[in-house]
C-alpha atoms as a PDB file:
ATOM      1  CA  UNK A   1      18.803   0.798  12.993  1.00  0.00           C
ATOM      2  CA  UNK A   2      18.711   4.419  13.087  1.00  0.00           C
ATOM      3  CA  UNK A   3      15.806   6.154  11.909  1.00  0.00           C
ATOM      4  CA  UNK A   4      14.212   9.742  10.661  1.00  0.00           C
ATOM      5  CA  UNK A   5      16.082  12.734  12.473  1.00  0.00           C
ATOM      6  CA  UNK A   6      18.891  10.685  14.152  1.00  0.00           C
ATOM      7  CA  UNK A   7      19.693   8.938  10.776  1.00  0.00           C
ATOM      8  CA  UNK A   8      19.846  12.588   9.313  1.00  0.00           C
ATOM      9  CA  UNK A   9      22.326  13.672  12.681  1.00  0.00           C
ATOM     10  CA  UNK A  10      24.455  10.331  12.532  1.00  0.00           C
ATOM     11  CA  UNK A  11      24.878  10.796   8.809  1.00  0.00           C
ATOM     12  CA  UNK A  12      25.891  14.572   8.972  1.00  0.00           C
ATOM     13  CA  UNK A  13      27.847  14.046  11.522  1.00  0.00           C
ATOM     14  CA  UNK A  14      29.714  10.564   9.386  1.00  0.00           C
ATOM     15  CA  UNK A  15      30.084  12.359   6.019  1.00  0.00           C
ATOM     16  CA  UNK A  16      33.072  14.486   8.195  1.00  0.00           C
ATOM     17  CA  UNK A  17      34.907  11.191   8.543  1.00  0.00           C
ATOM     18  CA  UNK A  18      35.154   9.032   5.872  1.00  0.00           C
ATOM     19  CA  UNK A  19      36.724   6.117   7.981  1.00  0.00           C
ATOM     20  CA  UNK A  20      33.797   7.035  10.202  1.00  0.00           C
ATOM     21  CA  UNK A  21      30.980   6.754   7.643  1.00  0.00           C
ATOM     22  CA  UNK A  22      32.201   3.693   6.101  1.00  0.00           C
ATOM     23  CA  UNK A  23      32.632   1.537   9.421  1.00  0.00           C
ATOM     24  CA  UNK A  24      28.719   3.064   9.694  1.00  0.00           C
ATOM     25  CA  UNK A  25      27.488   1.697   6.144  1.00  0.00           C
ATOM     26  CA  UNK A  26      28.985  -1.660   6.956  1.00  0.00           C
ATOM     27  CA  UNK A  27      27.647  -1.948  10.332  1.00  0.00           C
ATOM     28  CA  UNK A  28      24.469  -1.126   8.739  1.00  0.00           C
ATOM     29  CA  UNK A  29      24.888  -3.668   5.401  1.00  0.00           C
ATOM     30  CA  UNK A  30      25.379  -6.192   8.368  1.00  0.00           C
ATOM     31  CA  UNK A  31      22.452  -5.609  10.467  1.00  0.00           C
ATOM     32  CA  UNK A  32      19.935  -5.561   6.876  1.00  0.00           C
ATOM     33  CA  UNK A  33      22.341  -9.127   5.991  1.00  0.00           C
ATOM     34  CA  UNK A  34      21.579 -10.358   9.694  1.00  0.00           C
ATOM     35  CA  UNK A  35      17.719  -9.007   9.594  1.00  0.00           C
ATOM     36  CA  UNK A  36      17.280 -10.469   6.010  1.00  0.00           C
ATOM     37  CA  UNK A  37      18.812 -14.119   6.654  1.00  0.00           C
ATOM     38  CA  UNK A  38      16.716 -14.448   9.889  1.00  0.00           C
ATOM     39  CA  UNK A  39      13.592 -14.048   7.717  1.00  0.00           C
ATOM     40  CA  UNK A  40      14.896 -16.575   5.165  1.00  0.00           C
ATOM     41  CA  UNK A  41      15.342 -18.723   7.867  1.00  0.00           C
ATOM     42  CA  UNK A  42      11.759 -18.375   9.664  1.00  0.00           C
ATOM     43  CA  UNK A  43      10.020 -18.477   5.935  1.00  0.00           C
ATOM     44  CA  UNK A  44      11.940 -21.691   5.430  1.00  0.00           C
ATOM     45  CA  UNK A  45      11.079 -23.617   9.045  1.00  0.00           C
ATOM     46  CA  UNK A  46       7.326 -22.834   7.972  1.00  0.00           C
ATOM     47  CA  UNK A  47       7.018 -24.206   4.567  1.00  0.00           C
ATOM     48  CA  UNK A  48       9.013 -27.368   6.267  1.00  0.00           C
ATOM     49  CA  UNK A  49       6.306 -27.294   8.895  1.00  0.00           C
ATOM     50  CA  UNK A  50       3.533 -27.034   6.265  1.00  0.00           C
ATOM     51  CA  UNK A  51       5.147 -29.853   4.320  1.00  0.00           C
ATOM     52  CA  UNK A  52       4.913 -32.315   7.459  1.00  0.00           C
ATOM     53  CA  UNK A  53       1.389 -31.598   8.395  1.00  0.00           C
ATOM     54  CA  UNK A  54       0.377 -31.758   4.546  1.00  0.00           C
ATOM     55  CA  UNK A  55       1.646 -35.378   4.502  1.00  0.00           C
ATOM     56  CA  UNK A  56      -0.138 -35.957   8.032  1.00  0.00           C
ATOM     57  CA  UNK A  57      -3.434 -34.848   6.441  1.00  0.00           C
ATOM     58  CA  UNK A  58      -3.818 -31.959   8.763  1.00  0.00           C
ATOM     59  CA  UNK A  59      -6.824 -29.408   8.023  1.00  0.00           C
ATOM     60  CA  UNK A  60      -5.707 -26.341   6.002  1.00  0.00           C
ATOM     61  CA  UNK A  61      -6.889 -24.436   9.121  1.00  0.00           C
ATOM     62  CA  UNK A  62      -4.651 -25.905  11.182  1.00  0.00           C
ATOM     63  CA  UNK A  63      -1.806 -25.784   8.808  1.00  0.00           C
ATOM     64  CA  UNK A  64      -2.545 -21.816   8.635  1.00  0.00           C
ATOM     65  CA  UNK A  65      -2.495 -21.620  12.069  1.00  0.00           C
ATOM     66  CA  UNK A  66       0.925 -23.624  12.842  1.00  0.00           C
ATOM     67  CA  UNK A  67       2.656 -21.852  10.411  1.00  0.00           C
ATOM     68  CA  UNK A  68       1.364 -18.302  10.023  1.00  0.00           C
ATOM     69  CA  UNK A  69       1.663 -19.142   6.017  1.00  0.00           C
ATOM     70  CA  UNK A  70      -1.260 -17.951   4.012  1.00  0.00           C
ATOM     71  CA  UNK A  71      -3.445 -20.011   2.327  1.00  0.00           C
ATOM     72  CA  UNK A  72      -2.717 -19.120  -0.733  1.00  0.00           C
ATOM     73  CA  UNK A  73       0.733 -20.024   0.106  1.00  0.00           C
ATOM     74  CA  UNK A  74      -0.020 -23.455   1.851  1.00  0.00           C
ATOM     75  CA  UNK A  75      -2.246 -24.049  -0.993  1.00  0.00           C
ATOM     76  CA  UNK A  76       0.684 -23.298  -3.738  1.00  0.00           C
ATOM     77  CA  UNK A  77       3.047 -25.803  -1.524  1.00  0.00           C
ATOM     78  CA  UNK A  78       0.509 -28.490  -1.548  1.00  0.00           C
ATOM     79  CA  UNK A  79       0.602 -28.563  -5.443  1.00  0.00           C
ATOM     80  CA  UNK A  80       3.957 -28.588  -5.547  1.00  0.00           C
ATOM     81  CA  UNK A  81       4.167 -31.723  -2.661  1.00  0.00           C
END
């Protein structure tokens, strides 16, 4: 993504060309989409991994660690396993 003074120069230079600017805004809407889903994705991996070493018993510690989950999170999922 384009940030600060470029964004400001790529912009000026995009609100001369319409067809230009809006081929910009969805390339952008696509890279936040892309950036966005991979997050989902990682979030949801790590409350499955907490899930598994819950029903192994693991330490809290350990579950922290696996996962990079907080314990206030791990601690939310375990009431609601």
């Amino acid at each position: 993504m384009t940030s600060g003074k470029n964004y400001r120069k790529t912009v000026g230079i995009l609100s001369a060309d319409a067809r230009a600017r809006k081929l910009y805004e969805k390339r952008e809407k696509a890279h936040r989409d892309l950036s966005s889903r991979a997050g989902g994705v990682k979030q949801k991996q790590s409350v499955e991994m907490a899930l598994e070493l819950i029903k192994r018993n693991r330490p809290i510690e350990e579950i922290i660690e696996g996962t990079g989950l907080s314990r206030e999170d791990i601690e939310h999922i375990q009431e609601l396993a």
